[in-house]
N, C-alpha and C. Protein backbone atom coordinates (compact mmCIF):
# COMPACT_ATOMS: atom_id res chain seq x y z
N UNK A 1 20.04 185.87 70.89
CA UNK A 1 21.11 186.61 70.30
C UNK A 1 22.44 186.08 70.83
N UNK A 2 23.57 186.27 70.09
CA UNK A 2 24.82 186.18 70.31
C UNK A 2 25.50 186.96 70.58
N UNK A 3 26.18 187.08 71.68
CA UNK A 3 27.55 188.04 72.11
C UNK A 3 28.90 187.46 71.88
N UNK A 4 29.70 189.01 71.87
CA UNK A 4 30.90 187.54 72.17
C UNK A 4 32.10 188.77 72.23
N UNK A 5 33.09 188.68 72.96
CA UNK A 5 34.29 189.17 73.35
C UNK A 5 35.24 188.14 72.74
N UNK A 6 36.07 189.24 71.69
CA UNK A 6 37.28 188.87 70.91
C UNK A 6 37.94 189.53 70.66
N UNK A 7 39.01 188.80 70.23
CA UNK A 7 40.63 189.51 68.84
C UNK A 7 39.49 190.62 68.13
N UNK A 8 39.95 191.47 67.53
CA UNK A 8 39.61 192.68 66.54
C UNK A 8 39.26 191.86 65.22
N UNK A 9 39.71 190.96 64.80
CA UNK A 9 39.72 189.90 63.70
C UNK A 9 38.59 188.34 64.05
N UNK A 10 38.36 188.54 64.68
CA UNK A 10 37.04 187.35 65.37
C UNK A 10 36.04 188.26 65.40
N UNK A 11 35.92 189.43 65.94
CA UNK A 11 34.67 190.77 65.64
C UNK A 11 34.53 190.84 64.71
N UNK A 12 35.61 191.39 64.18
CA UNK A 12 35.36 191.35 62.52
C UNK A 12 34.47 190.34 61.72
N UNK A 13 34.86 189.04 61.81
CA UNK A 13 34.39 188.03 60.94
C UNK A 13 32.97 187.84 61.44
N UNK A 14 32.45 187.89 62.63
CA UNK A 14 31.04 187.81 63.21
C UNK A 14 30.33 188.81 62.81
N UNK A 15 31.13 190.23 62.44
CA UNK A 15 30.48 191.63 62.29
C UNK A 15 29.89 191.22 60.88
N UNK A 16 31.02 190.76 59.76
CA UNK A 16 30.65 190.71 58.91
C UNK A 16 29.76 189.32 58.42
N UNK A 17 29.68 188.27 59.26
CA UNK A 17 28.11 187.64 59.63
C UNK A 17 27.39 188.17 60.10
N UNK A 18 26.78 188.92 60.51
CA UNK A 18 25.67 189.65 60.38
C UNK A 18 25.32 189.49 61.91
N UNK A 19 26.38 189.21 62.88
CA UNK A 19 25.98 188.72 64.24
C UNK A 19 25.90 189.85 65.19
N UNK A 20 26.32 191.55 64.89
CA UNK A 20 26.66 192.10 65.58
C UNK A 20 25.54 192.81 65.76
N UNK A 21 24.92 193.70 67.31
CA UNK A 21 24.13 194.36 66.74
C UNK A 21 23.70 195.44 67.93
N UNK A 22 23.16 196.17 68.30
CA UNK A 22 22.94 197.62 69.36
C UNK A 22 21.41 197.20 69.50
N UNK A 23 21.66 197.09 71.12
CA UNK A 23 19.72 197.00 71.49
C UNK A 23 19.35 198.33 71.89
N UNK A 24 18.08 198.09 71.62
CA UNK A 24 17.34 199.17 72.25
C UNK A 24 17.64 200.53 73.02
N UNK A 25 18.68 200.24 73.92
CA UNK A 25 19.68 200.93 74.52
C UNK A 25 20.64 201.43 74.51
N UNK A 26 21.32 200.85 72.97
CA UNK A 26 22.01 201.37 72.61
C UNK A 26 23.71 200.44 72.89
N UNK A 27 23.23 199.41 73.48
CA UNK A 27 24.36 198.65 73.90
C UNK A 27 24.67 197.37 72.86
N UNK A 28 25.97 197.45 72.38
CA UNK A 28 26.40 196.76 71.61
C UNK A 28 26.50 195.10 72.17
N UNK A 29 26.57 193.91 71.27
CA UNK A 29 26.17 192.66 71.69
C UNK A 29 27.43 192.12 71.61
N UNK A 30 28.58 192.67 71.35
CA UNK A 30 30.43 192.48 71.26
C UNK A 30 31.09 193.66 71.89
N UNK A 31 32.63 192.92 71.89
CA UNK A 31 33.36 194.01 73.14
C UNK A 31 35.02 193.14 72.00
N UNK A 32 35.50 194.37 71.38
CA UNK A 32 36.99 194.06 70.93
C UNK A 32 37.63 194.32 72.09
N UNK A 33 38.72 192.95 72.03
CA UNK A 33 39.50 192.86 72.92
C UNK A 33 41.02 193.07 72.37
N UNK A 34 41.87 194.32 72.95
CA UNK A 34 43.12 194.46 72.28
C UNK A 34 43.80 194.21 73.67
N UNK A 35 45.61 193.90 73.01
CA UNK A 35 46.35 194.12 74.42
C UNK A 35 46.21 194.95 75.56
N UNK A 36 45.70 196.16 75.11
CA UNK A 36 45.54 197.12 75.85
C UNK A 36 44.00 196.78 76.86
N UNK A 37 43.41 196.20 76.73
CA UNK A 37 42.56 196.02 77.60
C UNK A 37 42.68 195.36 78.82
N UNK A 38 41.91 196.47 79.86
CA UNK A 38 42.05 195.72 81.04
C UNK A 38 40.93 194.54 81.42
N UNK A 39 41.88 193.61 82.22
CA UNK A 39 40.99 191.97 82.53
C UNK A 39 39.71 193.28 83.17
N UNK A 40 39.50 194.06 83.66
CA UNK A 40 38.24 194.61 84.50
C UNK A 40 37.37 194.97 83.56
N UNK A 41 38.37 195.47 82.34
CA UNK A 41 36.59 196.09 81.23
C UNK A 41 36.56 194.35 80.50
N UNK A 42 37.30 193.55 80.53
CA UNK A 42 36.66 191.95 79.86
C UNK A 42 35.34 191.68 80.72
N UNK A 43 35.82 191.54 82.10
CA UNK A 43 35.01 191.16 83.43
C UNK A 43 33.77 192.08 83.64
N UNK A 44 33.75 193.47 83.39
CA UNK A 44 32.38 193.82 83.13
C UNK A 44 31.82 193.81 82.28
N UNK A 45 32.65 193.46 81.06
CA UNK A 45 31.46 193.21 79.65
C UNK A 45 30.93 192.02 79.88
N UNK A 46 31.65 190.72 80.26
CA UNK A 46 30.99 189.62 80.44
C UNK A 46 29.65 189.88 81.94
N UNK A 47 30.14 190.24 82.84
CA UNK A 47 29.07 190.49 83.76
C UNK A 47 27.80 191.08 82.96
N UNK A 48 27.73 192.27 82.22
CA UNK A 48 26.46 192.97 81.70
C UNK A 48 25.94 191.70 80.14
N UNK A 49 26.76 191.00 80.17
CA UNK A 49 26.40 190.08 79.05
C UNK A 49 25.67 189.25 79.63
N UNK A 50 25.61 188.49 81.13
CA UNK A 50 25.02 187.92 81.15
C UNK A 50 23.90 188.14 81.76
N UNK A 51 23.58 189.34 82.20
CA UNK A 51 22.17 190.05 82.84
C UNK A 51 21.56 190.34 81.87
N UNK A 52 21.91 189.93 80.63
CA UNK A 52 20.64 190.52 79.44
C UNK A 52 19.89 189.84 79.09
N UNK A 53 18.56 189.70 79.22
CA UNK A 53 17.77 188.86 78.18
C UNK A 53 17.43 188.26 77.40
N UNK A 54 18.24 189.60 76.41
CA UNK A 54 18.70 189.25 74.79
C UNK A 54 19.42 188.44 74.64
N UNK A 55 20.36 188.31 75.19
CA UNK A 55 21.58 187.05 74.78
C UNK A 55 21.20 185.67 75.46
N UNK A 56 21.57 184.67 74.92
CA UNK A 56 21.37 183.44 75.09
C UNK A 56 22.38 182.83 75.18
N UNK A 57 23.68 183.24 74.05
CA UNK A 57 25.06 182.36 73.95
C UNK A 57 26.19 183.36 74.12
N UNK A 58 27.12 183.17 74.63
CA UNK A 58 28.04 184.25 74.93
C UNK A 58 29.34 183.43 73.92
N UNK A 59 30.38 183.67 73.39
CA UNK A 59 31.34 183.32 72.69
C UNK A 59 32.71 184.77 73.17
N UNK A 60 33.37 183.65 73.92
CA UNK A 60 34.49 184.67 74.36
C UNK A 60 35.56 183.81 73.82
N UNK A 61 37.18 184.52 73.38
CA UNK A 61 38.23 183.51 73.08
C UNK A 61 38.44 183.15 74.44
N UNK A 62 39.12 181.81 74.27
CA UNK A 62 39.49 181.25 75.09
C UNK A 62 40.90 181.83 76.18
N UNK A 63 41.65 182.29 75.65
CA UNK A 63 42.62 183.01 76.13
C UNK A 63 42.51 184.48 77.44
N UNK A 64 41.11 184.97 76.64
CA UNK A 64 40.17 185.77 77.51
C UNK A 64 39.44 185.33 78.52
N UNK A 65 39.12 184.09 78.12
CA UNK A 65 38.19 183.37 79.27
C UNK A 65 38.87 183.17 80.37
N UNK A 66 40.42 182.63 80.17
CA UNK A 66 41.35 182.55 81.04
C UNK A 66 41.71 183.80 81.92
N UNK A 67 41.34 184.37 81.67
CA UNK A 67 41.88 185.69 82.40
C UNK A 67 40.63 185.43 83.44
N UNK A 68 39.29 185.54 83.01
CA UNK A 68 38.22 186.04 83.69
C UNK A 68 37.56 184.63 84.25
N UNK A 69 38.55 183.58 84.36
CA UNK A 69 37.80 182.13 84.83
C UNK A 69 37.16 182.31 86.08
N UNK A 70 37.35 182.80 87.00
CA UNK A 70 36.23 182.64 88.25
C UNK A 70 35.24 183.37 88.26
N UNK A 71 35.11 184.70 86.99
CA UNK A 71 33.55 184.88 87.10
C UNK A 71 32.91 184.21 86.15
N UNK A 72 33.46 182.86 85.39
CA UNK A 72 32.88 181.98 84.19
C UNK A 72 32.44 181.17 84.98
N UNK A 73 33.23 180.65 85.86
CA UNK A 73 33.01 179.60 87.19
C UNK A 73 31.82 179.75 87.52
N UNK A 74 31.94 180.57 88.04
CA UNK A 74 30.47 181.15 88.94
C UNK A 74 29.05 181.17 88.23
N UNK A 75 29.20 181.38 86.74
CA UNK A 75 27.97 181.34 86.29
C UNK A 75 27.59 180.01 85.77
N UNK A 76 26.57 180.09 86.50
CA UNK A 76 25.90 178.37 86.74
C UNK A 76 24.19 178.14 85.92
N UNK A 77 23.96 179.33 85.44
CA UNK A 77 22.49 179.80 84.88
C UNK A 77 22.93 179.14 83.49
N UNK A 78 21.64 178.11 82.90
CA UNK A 78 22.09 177.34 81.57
C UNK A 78 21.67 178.54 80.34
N UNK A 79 21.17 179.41 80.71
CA UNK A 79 21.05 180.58 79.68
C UNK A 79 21.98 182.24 80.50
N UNK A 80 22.62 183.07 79.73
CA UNK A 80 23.25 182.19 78.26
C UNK A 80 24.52 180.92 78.33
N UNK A 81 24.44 180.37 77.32
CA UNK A 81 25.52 179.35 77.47
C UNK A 81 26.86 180.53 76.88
N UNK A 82 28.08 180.12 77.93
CA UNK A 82 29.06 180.36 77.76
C UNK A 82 29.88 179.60 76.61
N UNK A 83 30.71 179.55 75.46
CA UNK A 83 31.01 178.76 74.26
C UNK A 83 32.67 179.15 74.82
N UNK A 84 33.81 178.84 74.76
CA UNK A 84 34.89 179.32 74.45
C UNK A 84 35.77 178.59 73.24
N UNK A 85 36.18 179.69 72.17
CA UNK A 85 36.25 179.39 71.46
C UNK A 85 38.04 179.95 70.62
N UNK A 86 38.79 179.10 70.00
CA UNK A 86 40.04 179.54 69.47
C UNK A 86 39.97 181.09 68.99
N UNK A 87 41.64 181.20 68.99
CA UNK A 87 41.92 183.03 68.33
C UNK A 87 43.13 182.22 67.56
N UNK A 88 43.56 182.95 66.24
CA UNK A 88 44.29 182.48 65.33
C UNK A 88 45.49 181.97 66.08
N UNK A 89 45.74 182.87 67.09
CA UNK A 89 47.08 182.74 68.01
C UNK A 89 46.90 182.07 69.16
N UNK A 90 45.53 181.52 69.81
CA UNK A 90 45.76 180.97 70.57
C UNK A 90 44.88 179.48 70.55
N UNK A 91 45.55 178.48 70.10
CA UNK A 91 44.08 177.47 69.79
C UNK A 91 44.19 177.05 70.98
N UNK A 92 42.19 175.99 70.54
CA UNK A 92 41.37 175.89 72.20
C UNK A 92 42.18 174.54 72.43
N UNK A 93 41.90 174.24 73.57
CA UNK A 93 42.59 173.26 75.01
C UNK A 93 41.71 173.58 75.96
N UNK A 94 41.24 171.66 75.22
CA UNK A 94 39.32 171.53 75.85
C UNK A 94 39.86 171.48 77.71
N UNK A 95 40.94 171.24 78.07
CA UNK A 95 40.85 171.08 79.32
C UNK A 95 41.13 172.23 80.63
N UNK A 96 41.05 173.24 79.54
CA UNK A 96 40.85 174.84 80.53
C UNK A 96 39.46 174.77 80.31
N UNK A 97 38.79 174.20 79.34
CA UNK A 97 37.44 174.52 79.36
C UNK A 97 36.05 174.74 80.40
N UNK A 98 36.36 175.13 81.31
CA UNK A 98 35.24 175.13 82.81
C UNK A 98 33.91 174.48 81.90
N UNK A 99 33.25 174.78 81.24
CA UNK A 99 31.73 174.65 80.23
C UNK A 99 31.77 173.21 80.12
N UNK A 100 32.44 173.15 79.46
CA UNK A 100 32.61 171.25 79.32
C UNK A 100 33.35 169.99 80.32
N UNK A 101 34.45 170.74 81.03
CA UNK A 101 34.87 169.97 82.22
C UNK A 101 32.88 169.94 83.31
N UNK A 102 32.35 170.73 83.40
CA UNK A 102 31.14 170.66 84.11
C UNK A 102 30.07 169.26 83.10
N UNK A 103 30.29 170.05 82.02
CA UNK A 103 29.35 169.04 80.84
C UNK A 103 29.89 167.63 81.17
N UNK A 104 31.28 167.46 81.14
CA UNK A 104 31.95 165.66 81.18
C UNK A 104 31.12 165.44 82.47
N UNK A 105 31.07 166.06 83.57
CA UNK A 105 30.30 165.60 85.00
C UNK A 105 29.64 165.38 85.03
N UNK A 106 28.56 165.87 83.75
CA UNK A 106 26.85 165.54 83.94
C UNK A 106 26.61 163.91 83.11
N UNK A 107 27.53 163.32 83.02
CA UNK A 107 27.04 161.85 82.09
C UNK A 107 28.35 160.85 82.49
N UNK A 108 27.79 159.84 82.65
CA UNK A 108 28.75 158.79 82.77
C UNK A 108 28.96 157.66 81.61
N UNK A 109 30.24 157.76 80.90
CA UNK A 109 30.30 157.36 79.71
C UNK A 109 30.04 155.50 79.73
N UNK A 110 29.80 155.10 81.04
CA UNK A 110 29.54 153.29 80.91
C UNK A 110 27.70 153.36 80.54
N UNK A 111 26.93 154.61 81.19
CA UNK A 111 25.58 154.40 80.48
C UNK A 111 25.59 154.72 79.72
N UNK A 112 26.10 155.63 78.42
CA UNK A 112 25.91 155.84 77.52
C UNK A 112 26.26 154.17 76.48
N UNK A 113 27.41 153.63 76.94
CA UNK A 113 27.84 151.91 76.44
C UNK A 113 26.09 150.86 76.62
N UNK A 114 25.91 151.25 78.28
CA UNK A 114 24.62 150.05 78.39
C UNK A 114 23.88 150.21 77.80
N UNK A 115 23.12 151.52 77.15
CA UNK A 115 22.15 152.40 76.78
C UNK A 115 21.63 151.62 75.31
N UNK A 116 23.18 151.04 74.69
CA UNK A 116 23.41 151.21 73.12
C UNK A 116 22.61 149.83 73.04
N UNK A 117 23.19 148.89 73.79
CA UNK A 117 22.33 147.06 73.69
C UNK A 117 21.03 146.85 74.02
């Protein structure tokens, strides 16, 4: 399953893909994020997001991620994968990206060159 913390308008568009949904428990698999929210309820939705089972991929905006980067840091478990992803107002800038600055580390682009001959 997919989670994901966003704009009211990124919920929306996932809601209405068919991505949204209440487990068993009653706990929803998204968390709208307005101005009014505090970085602490972002930081515990992402914490209970990633103790779940159910989820596999987490999709937070990027702007949010920024707020909550050292508990993104910290999670080092390849399930769920963390995605960060643009908000109309804030596009992505792969080089806040923690997910993929780690990903560039895992390969060295001269073997991928030797690999090819």
């Amino acid at each position: 399953m997919i989670s994901f913390s966003s704009f009211q308008d990124t919920c929306v568009g996932f809601l209405l893909g068919g991505v949204g949904e209440i487990n068993k428990n009653r706990h929803p698999n998204f968390m709208v994020v307005d101005k009014n929210t505090a970085v602490s309820e972002i930081e515990d939705c992402f914490k209970r997001f990633i103790k779940r089972d159910d989820i596999d991929i987490i999709l937070i905006n990027q702007n949010y991620a920024e707020l909550i980067r050292h508990v993104i840091d910290s999670h080092t478990a390849p399930t769920p994968a963390v995605l960060e992803i643009p908000s109309k107002d804030h596009p992505y800038d792969a080089s806040k990206d923690s997910i993929l600055r780690r990903a560039k580390g895992m390969f060295n682009p001269d073997d991928m060159i030797a690999n090819r001959g």
